[in-house]
Protein backbone atom coordinates (compact mmCIF):
# COMPACT_ATOMS: atom_id res chain seq x y z
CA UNK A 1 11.02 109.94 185.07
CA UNK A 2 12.75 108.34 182.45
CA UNK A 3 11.97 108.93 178.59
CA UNK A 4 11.87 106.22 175.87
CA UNK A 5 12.12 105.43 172.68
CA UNK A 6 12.10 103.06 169.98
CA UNK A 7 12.61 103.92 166.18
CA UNK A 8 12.51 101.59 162.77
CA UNK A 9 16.18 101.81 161.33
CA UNK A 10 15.24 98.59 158.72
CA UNK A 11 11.97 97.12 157.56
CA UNK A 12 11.87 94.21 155.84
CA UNK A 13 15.43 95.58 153.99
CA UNK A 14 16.80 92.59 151.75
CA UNK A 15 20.76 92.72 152.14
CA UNK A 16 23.40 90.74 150.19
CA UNK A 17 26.35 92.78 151.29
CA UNK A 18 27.64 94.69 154.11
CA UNK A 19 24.88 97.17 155.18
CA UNK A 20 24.79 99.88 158.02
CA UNK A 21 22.33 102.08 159.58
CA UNK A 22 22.13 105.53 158.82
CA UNK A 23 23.57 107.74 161.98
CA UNK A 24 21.16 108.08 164.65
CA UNK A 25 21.73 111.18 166.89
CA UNK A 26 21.26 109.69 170.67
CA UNK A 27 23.19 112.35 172.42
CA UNK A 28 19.92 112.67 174.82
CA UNK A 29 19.59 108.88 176.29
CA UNK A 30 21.86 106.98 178.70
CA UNK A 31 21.16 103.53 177.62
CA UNK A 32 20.60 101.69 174.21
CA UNK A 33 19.52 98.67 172.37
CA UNK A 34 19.46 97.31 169.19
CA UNK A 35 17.56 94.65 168.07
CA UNK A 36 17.74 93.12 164.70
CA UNK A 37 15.49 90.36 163.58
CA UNK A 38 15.56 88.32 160.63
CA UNK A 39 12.45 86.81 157.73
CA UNK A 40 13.60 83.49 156.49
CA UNK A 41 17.07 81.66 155.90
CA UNK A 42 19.98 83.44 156.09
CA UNK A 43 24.05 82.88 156.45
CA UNK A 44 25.56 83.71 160.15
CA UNK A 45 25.45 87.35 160.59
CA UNK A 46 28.23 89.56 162.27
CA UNK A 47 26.93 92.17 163.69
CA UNK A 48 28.48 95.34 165.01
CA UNK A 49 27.59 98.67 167.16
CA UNK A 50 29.79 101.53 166.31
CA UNK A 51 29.09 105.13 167.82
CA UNK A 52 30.31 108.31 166.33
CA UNK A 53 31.62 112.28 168.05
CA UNK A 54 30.36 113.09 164.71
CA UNK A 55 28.60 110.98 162.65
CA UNK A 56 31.34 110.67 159.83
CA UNK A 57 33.76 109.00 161.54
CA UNK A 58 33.28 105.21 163.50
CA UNK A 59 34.55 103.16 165.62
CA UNK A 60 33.75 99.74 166.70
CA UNK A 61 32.17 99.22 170.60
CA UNK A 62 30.68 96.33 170.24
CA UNK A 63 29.82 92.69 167.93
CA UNK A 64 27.77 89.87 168.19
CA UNK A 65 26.94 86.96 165.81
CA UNK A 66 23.25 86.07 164.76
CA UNK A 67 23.87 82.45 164.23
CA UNK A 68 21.79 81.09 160.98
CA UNK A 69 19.33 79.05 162.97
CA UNK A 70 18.00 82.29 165.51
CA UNK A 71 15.87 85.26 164.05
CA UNK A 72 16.41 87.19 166.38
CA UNK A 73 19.48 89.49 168.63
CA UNK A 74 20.00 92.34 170.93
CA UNK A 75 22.81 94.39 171.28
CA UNK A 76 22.91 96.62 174.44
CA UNK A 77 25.58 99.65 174.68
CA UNK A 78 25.83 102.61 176.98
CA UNK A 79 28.40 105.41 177.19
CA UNK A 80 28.35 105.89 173.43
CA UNK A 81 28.24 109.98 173.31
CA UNK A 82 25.92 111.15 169.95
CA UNK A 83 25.98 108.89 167.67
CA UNK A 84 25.13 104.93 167.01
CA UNK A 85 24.86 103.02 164.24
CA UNK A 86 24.98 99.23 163.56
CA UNK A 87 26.58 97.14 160.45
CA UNK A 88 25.91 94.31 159.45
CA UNK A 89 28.03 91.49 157.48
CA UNK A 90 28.30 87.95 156.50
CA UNK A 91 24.90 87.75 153.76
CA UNK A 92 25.88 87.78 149.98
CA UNK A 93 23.77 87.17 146.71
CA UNK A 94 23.90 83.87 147.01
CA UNK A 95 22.51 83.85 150.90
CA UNK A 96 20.65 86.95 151.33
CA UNK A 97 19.51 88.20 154.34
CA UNK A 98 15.66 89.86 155.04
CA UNK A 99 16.01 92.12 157.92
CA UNK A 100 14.47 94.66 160.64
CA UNK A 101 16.47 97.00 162.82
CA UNK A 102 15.28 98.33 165.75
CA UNK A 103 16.83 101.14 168.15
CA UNK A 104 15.40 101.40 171.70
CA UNK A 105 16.62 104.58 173.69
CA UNK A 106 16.22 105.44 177.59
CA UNK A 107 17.09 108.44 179.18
């Protein structure tokens, strides 16, 4: 049997520059998900996974593009070792961005 889990990495954060998660150790699970989901107008968002061997250090495995008209985005990745995280670009003082991150683990 398969364990799961889903953790809060943003509520409701209000972002007008490039933001990340924290690091979130996920050394245990075989397959993940983000989702990030957006409250009211915002710019086109770039999106990126990056995983970690130790938290510190990134690199990019993944992007996606939350076009200004959708709310709402998943990003799947699996082999990623330890350590995820996701960044996100594109919103600025002029067009800030209201988001929610969510990490969904299985393994």
């Amino acid at each position: 049997m398969q364990n799961t889990n889903t953790s809060v990495l943003a509520r409701r954060v209000r972002i007008s520059d490039d933001y990340a998660t924290l690091p979130y150790e996920a050394g245990w699970a075989t397959e993940a998900v983000f989702f990030l989901q957006t409250e009211g107008d915002h710019a086109d968002l770039a999106l990126g996974v990056e995983v970690s061997p130790d938290g510190i250090n990134w690199l990019r495995r993944s992007a996606a593009t939350l076009a200004a008209a959708d709310s709402l985005i998943d990003l799947p990745v699996g082999q990623f070792g330890n350590w995820l995280r996701l960044t996100v670009s594109g919103a600025s003082e002029r067009q800030p961005a209201r988001i929610l991150i969510h990490l969904n683990l299985k393994g």
